[in-house]
C-alpha atoms as a PDB file:
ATOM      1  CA  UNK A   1      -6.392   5.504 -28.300  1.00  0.00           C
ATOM      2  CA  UNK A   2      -3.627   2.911 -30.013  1.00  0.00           C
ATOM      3  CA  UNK A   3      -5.210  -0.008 -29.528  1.00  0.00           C
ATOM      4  CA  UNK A   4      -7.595  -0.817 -32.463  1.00  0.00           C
ATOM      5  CA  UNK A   5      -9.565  -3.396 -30.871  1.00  0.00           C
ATOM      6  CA  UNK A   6     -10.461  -3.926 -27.497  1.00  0.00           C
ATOM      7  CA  UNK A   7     -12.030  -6.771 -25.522  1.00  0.00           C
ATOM      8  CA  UNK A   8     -14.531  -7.950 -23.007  1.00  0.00           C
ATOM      9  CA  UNK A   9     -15.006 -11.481 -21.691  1.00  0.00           C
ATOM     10  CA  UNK A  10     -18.364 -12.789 -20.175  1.00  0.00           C
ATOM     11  CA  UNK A  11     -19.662 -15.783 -18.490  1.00  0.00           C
ATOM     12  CA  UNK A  12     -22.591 -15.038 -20.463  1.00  0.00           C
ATOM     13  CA  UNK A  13     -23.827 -14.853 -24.248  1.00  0.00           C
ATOM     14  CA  UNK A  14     -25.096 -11.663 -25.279  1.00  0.00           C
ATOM     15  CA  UNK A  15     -28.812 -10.957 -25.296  1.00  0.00           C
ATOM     16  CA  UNK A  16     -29.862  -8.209 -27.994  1.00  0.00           C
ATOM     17  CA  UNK A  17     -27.491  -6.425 -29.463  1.00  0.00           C
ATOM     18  CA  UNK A  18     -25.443  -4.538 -26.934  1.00  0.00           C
ATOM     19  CA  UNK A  19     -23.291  -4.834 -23.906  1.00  0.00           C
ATOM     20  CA  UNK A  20     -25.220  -2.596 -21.591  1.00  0.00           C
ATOM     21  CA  UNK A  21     -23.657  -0.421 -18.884  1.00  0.00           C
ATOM     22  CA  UNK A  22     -23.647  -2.344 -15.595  1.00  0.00           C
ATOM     23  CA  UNK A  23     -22.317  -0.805 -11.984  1.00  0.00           C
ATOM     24  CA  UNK A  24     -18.985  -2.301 -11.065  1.00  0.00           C
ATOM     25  CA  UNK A  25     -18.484  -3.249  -7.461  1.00  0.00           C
ATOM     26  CA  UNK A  26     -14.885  -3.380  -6.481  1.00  0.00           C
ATOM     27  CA  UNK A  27     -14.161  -4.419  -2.414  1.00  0.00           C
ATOM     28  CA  UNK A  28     -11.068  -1.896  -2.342  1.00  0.00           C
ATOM     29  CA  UNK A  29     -13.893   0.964  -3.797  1.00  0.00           C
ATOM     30  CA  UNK A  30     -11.224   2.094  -6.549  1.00  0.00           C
ATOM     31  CA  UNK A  31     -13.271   4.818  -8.404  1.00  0.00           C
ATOM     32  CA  UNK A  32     -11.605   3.130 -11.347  1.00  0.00           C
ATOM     33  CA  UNK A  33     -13.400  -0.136 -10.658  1.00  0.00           C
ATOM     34  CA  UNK A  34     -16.932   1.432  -9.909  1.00  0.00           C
ATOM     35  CA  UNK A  35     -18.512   3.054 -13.091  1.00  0.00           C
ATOM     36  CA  UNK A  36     -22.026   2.057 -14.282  1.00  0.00           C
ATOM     37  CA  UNK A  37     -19.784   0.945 -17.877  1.00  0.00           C
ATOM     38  CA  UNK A  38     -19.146  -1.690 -20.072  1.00  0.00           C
ATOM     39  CA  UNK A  39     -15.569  -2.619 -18.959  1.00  0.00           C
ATOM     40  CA  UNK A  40     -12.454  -3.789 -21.443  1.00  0.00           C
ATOM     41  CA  UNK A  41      -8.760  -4.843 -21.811  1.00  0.00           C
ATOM     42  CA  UNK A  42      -6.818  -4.578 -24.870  1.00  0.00           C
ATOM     43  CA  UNK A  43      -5.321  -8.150 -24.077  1.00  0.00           C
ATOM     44  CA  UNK A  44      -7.561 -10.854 -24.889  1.00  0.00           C
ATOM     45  CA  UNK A  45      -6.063 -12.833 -22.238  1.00  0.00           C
ATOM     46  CA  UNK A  46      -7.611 -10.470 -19.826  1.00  0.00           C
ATOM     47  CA  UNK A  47     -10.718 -10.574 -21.244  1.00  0.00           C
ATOM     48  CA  UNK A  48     -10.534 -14.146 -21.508  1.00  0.00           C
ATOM     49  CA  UNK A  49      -9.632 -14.404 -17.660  1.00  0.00           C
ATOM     50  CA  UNK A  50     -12.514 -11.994 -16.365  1.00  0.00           C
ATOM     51  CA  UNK A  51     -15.171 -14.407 -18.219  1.00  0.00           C
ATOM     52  CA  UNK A  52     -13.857 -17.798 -16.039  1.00  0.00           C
ATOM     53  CA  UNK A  53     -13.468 -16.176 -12.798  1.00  0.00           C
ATOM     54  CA  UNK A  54     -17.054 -14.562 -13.101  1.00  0.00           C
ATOM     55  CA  UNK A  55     -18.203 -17.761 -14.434  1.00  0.00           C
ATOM     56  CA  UNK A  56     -20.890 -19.860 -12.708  1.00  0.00           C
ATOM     57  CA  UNK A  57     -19.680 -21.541  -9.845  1.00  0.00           C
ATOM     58  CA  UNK A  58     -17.203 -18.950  -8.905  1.00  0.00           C
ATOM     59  CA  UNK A  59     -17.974 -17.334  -5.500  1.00  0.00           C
ATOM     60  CA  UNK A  60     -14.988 -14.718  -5.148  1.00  0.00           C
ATOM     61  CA  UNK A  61     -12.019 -14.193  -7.529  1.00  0.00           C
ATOM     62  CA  UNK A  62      -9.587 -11.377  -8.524  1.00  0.00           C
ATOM     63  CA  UNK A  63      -7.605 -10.476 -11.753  1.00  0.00           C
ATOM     64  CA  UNK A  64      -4.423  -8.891 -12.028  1.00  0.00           C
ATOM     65  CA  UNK A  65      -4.019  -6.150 -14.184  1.00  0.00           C
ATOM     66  CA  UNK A  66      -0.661  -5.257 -12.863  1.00  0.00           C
ATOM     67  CA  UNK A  67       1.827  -7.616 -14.573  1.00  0.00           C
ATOM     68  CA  UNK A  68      -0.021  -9.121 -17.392  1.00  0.00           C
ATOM     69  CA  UNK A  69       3.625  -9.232 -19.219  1.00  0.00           C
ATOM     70  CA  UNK A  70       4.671 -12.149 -16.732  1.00  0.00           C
ATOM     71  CA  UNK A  71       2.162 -14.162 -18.556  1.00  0.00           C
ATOM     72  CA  UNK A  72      -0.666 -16.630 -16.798  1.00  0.00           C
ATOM     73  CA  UNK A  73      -1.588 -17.129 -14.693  1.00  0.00           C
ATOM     74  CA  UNK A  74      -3.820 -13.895 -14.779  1.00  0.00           C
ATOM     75  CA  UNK A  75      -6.725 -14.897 -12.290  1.00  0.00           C
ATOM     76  CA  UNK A  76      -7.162 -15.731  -8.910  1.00  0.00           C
ATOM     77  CA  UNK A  77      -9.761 -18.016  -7.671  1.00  0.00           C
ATOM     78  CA  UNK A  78     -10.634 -17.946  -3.811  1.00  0.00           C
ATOM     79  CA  UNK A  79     -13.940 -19.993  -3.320  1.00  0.00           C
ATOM     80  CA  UNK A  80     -15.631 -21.910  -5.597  1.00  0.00           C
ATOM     81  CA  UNK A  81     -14.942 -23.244  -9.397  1.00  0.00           C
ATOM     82  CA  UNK A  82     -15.942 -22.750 -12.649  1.00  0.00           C
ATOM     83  CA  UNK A  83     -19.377 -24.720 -13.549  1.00  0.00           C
ATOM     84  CA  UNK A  84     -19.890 -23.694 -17.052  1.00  0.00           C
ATOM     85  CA  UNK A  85     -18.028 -25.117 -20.335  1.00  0.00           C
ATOM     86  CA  UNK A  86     -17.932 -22.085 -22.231  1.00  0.00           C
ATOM     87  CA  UNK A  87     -17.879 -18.332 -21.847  1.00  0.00           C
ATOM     88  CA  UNK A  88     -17.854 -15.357 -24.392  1.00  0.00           C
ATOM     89  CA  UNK A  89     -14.816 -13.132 -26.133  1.00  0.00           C
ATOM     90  CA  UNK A  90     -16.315  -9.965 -27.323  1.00  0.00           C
ATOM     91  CA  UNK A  91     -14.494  -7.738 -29.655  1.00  0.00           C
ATOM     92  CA  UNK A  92     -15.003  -4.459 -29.375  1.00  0.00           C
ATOM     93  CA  UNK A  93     -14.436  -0.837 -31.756  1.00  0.00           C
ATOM     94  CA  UNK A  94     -12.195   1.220 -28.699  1.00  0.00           C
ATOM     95  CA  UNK A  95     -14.582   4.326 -30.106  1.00  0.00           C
ATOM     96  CA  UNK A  96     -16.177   4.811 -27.408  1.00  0.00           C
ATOM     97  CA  UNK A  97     -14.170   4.111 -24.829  1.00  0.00           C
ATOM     98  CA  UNK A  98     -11.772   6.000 -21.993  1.00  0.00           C
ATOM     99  CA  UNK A  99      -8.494   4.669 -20.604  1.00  0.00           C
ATOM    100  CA  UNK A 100      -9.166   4.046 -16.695  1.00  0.00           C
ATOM    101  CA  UNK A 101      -5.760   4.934 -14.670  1.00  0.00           C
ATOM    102  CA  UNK A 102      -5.375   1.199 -14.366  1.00  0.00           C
ATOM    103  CA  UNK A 103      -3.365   0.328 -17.085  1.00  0.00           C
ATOM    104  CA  UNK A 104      -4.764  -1.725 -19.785  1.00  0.00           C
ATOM    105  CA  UNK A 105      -8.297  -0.984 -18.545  1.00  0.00           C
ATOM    106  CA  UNK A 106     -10.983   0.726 -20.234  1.00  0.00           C
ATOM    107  CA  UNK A 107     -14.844   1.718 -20.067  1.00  0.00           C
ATOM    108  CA  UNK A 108     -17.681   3.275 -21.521  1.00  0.00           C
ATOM    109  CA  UNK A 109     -20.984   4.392 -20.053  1.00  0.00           C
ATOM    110  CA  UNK A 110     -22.406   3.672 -23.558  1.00  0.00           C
ATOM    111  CA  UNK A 111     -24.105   0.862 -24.671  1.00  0.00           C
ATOM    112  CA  UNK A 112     -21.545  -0.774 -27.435  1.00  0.00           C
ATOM    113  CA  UNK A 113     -22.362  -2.908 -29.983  1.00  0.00           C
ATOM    114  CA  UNK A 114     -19.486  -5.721 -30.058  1.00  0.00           C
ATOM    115  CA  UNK A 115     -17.942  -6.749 -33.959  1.00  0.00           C
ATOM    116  CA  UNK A 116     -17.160 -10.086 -33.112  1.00  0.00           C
ATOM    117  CA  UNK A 117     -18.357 -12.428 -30.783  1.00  0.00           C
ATOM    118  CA  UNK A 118     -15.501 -15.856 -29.899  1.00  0.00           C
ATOM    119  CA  UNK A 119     -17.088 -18.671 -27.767  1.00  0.00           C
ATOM    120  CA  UNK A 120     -14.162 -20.081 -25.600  1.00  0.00           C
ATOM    121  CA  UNK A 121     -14.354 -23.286 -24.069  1.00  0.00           C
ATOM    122  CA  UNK A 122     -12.752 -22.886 -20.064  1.00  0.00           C
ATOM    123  CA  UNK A 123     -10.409 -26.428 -19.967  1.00  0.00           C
ATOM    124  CA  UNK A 124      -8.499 -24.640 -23.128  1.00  0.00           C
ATOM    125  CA  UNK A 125      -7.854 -21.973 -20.705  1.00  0.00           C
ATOM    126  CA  UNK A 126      -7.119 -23.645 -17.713  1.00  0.00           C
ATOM    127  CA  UNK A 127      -3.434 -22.168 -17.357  1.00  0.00           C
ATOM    128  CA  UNK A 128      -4.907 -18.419 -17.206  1.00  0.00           C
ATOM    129  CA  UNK A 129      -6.617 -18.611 -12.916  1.00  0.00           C
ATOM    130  CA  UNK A 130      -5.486 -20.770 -10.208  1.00  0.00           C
ATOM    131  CA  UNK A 131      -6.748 -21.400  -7.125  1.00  0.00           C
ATOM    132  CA  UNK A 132      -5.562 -19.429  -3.751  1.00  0.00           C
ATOM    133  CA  UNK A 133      -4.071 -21.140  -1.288  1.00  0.00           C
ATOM    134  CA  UNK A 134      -5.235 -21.246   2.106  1.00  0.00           C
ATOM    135  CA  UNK A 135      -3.107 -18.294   3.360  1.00  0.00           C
ATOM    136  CA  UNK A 136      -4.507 -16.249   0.493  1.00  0.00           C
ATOM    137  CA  UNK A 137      -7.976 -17.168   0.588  1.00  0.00           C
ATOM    138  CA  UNK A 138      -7.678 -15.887   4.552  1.00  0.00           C
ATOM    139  CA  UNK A 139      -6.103 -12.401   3.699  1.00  0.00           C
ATOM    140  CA  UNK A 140      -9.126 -12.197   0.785  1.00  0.00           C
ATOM    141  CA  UNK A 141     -11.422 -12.939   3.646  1.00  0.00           C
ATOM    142  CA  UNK A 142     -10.825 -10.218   5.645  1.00  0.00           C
ATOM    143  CA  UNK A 143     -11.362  -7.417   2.840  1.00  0.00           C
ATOM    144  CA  UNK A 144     -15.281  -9.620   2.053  1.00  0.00           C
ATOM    145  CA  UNK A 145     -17.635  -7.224   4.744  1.00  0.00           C
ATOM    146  CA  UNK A 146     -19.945  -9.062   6.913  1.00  0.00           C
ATOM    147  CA  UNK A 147     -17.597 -11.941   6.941  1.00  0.00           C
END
């Protein structure tokens, strides 16, 4: 792997020592978005983005991974809003970790211990999600089951 540190962001601050391996839920059931893993980007802005729109507050949300390059914003926010001030930047060692197919994504069903942790406060950030419009919240509707 290139990339000499990696990153995950969190709405919350870390209890213990490790990120734990969770099961991803994805509502498109891309086998790259459903490992029990601890997820991460090698941009920060990424990582930065995944903390706010799983922040608090926020009911349904998506990030795009495809053109990260065309800059923020990076998030997608369909109902709800952030409720929290702050959320977490974890660096982590990219030991341990696999490339997904999706590019700049990877995981690892290991517990990992992170080397740094950043607290990031969400109106610094603001530029990195915007909300859906109407039209877009709609189309995100129909992919939500039961809805």
């Amino acid at each position: 792997m290139d990339s000499k540190i990696l990153y995950h962001g969190s709405p919350r601050k870390l209890k213990g020592q490790s990120l734990i391996p969770k099961q991803a839920h994805d509502l498109e059931n891309n086998p790259d978005n459903t490992h029990k893993a601890v997820y991460a980007t090698d941009l920060k802005e990424l990582a930065i983005t995944m903390a706010i729109i799983c922040s608090k507050g926020v009911k349904s949300s998506s990030l795009n991974f495809n053109n990260p390059q065309d800059g923020p914003p990076y998030g997608v926010i369909y109902h709800g809003k952030p409720e929290q001030k702050k959320v977490y930047l974890y660096e982590l060692s990219p030991k341990e970790f696999k490339q997904s197919k999706i590019t700049h994504q990877f995981y690892s069903e290991k517990s990992i211990k992170p080397l740094k942790t950043e607290v990031i406060k969400i109106k610094d950030y603001e530029n990195f999600f915007r909300y859906a419009n109407k039209k877009e919240v709609e189309k995100w509707a129909e992919k939500i089951p039961n809805n």
